[in-house]
PDB file of N, CA and C in Angstrom:
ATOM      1  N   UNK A   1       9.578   3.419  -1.076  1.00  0.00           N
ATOM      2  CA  UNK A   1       8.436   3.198  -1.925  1.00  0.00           C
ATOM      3  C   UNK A   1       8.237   1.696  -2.070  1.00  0.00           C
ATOM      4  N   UNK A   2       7.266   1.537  -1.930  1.00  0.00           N
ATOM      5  CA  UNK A   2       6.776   0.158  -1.618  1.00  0.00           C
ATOM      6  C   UNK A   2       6.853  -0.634  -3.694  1.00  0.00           C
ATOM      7  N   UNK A   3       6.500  -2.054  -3.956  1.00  0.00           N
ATOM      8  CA  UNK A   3       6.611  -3.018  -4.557  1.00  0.00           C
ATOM      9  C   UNK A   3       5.475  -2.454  -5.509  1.00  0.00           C
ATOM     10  N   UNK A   4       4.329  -2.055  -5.395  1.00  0.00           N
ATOM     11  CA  UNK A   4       3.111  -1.940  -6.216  1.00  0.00           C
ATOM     12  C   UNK A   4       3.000  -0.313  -5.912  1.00  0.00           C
ATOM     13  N   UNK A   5       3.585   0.651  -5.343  1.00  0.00           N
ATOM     14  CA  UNK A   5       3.776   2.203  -6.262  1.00  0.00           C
ATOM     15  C   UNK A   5       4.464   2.455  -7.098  1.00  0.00           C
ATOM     16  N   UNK A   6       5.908   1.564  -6.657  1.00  0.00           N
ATOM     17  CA  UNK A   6       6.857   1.465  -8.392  1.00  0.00           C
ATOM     18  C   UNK A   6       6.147   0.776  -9.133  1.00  0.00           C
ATOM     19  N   UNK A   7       5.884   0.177  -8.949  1.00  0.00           N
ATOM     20  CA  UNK A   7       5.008  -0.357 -10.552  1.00  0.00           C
ATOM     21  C   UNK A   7       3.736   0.575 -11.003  1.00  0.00           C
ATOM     22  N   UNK A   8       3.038   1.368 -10.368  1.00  0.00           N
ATOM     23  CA  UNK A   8       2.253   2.270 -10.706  1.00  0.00           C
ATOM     24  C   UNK A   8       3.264   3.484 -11.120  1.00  0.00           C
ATOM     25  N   UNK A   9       3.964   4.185 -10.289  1.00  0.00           N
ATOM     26  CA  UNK A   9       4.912   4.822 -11.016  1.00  0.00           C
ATOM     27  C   UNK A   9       5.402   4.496 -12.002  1.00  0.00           C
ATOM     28  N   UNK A  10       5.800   3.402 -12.443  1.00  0.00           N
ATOM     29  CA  UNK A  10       6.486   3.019 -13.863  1.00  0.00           C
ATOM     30  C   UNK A  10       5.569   2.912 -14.733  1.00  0.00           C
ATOM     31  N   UNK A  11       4.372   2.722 -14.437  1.00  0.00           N
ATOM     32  CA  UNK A  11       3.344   2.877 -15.424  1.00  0.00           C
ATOM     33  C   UNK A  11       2.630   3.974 -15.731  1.00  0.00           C
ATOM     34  N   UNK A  12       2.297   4.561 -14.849  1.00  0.00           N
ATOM     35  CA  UNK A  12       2.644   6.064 -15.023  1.00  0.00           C
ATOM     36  C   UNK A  12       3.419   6.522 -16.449  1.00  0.00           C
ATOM     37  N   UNK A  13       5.117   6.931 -15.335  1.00  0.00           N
ATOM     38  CA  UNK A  13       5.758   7.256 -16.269  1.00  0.00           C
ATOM     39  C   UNK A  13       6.104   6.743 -17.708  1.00  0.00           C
ATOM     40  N   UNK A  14       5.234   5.484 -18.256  1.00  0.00           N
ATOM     41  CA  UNK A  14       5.615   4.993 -19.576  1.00  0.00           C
ATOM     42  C   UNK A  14       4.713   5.674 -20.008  1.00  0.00           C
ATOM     43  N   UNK A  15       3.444   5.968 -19.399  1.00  0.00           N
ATOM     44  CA  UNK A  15       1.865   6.415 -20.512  1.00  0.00           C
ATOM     45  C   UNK A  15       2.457   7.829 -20.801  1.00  0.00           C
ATOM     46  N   UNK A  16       2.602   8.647 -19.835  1.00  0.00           N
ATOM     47  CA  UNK A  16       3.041   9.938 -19.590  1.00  0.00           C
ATOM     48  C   UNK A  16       3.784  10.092 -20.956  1.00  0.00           C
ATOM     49  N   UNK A  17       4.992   9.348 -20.981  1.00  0.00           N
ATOM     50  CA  UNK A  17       6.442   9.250 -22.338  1.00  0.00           C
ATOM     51  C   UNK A  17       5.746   9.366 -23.451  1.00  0.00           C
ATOM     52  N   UNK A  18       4.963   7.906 -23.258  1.00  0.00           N
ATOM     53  CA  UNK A  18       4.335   7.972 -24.799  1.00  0.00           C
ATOM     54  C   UNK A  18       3.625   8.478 -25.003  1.00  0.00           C
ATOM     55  N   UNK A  19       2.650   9.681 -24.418  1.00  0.00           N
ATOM     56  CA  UNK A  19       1.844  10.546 -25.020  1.00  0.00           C
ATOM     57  C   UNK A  19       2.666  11.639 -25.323  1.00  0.00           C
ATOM     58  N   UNK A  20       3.729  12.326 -24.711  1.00  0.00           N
ATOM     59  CA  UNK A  20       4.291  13.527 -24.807  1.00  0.00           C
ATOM     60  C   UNK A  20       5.832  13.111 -25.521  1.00  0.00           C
ATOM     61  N   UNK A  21       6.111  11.940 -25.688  1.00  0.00           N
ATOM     62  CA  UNK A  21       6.570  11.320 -26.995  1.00  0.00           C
ATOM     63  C   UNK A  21       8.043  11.309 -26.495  1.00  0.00           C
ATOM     64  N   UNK A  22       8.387  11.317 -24.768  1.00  0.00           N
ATOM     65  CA  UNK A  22       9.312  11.233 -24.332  1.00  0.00           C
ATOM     66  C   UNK A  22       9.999  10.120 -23.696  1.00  0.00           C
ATOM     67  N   UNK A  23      11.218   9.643 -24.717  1.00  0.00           N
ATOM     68  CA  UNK A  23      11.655   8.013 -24.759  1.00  0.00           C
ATOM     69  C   UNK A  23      12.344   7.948 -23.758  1.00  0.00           C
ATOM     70  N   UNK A  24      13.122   8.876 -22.761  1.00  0.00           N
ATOM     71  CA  UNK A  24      13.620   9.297 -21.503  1.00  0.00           C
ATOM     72  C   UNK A  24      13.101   8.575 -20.490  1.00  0.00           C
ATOM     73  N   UNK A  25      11.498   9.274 -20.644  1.00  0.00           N
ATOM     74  CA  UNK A  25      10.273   9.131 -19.558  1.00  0.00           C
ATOM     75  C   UNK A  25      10.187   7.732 -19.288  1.00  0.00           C
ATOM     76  N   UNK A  26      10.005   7.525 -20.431  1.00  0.00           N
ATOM     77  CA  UNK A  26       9.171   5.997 -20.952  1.00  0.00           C
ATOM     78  C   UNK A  26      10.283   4.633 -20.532  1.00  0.00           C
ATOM     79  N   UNK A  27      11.733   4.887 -20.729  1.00  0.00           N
ATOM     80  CA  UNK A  27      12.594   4.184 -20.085  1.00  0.00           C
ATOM     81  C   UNK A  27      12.843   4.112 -19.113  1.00  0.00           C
ATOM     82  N   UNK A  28      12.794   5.331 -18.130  1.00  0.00           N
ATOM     83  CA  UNK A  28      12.570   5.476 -16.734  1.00  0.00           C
ATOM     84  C   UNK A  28      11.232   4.867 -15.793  1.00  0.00           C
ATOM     85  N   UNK A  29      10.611   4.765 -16.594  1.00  0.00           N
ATOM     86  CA  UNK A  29       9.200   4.190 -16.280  1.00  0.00           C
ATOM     87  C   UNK A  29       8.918   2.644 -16.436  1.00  0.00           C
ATOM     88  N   UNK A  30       9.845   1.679 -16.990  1.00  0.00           N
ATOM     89  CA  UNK A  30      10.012   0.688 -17.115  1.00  0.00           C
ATOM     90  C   UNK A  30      11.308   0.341 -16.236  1.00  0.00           C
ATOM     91  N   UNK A  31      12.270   1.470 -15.927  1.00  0.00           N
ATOM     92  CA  UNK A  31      13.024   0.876 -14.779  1.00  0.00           C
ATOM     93  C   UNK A  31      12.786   0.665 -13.513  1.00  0.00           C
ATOM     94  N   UNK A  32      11.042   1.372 -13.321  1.00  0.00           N
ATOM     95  CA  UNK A  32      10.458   1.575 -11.997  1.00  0.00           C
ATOM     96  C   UNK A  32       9.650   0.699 -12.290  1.00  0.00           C
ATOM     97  N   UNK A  33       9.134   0.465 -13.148  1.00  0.00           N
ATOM     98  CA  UNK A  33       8.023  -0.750 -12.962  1.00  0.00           C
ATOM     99  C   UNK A  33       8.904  -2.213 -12.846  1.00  0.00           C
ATOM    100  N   UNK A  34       9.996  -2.506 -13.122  1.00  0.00           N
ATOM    101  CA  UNK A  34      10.876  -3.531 -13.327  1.00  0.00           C
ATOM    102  C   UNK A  34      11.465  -3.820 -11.668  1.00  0.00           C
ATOM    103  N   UNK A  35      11.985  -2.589 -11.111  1.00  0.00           N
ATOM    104  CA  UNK A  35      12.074  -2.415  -9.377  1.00  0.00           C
ATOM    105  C   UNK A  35      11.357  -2.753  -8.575  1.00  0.00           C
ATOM    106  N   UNK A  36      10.276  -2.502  -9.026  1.00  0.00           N
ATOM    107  CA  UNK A  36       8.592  -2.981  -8.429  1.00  0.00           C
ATOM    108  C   UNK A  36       9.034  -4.376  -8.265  1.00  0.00           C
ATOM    109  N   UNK A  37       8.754  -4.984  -9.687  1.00  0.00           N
ATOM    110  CA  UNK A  37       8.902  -6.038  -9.687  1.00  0.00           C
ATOM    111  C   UNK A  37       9.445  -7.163  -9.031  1.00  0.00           C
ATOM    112  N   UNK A  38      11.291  -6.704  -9.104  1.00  0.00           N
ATOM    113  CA  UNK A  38      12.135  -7.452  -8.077  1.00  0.00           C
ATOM    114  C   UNK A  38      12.401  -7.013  -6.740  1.00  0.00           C
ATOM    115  N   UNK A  39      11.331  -5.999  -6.333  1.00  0.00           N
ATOM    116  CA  UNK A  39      10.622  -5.983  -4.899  1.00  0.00           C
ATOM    117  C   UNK A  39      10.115  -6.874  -4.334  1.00  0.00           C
ATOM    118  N   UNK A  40       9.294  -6.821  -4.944  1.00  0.00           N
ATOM    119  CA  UNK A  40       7.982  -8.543  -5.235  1.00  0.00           C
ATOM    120  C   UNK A  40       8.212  -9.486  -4.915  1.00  0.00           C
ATOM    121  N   UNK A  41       9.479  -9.894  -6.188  1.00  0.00           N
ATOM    122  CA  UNK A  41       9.634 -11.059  -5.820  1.00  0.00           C
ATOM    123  C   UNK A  41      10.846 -11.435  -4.904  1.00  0.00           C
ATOM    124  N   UNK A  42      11.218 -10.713  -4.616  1.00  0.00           N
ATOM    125  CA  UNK A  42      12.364 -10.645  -3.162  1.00  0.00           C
ATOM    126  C   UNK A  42      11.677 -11.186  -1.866  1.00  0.00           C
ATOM    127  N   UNK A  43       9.853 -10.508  -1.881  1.00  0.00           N
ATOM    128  CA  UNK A  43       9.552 -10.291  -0.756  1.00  0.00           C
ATOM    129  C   UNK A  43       8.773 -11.853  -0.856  1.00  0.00           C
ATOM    130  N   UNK A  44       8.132 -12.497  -2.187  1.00  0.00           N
ATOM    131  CA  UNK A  44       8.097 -13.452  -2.445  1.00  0.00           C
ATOM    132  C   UNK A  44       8.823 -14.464  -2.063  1.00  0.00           C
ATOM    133  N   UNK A  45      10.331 -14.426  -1.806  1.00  0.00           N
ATOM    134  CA  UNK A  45      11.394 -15.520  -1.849  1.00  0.00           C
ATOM    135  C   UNK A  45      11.376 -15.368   0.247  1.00  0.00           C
ATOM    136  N   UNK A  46      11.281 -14.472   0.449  1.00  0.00           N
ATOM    137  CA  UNK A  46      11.320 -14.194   1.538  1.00  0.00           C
ATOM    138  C   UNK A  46      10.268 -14.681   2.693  1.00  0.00           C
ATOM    139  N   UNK A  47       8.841 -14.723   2.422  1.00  0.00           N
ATOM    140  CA  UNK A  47       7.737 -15.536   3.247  1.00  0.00           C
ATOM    141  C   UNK A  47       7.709 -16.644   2.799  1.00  0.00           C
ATOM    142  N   UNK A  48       8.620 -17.448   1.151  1.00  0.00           N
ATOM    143  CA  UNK A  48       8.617 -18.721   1.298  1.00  0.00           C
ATOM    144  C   UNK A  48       9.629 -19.714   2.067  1.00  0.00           C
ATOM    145  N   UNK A  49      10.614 -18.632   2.244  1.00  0.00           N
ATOM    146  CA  UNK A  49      11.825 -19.044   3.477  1.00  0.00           C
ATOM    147  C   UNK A  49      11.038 -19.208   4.724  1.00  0.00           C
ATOM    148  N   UNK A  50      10.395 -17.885   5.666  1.00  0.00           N
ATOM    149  CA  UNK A  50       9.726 -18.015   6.133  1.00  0.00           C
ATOM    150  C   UNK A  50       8.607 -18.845   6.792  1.00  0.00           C
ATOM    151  N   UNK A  51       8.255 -19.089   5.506  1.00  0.00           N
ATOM    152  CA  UNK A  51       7.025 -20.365   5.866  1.00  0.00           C
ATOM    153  C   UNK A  51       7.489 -22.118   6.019  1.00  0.00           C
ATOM    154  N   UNK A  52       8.807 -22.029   5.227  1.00  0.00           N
ATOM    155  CA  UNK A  52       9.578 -23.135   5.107  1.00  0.00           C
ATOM    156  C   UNK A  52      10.069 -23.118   6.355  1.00  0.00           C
ATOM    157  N   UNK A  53      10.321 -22.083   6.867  1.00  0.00           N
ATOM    158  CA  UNK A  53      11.308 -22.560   8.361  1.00  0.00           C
ATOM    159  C   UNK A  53      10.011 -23.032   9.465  1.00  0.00           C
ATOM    160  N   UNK A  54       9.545 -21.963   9.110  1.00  0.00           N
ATOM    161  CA  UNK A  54       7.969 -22.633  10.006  1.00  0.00           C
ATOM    162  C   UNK A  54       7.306 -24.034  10.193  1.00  0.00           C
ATOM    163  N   UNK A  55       7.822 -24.370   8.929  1.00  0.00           N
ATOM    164  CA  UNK A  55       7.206 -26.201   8.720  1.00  0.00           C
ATOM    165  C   UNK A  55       8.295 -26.480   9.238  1.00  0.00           C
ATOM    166  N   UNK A  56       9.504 -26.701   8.672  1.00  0.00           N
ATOM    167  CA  UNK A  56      10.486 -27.855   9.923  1.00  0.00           C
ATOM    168  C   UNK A  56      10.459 -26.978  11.002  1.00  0.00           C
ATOM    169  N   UNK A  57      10.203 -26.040  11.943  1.00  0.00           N
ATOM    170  CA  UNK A  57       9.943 -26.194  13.118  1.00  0.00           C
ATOM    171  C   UNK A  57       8.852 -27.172  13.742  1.00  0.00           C
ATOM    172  N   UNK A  58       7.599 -27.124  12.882  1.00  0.00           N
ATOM    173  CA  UNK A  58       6.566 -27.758  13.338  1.00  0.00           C
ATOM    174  C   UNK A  58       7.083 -29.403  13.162  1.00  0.00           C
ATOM    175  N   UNK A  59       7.742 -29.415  12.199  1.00  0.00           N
ATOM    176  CA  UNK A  59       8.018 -31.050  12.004  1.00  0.00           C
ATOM    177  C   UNK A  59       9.256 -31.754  12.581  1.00  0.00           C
ATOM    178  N   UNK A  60       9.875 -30.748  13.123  1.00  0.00           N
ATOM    179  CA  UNK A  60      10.766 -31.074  14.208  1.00  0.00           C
ATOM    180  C   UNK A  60       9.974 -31.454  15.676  1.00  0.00           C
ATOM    181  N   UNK A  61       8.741 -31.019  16.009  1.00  0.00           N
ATOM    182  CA  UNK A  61       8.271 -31.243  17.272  1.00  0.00           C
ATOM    183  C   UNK A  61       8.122 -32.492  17.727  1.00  0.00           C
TER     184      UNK A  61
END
């Protein structure tokens, strides 16, 4: 599951909790939106490595 369905899933499952008043739900739904999250920014840290190696290649030429 991709970076932005856990976070729709976790949001989801928080609205879901708090209408049917289930604190279970609603915690589970913030551990998926939180996963999302450090999906993100993993994949974030990852094309700025990326792009960084890309420049000293170019500036090595």
């Amino acid at each position: 599951m991709g970076e932005f369905s856990k976070k729709a899933k976790g949001r989801i499952e928080q609205a879901v909790g708090g209408l049917t008043g289930n604190k279970e739900l609603q915690k589970e739904g913030q551990g998926d939106e939180r996963a999302g999250q450090v999906e993100g920014a993993v994949a974030d840290v990852k094309h700025a490595v990326k792009d960084a190696k890309h420049a000293l290649k170019e500036v090595s030429k």
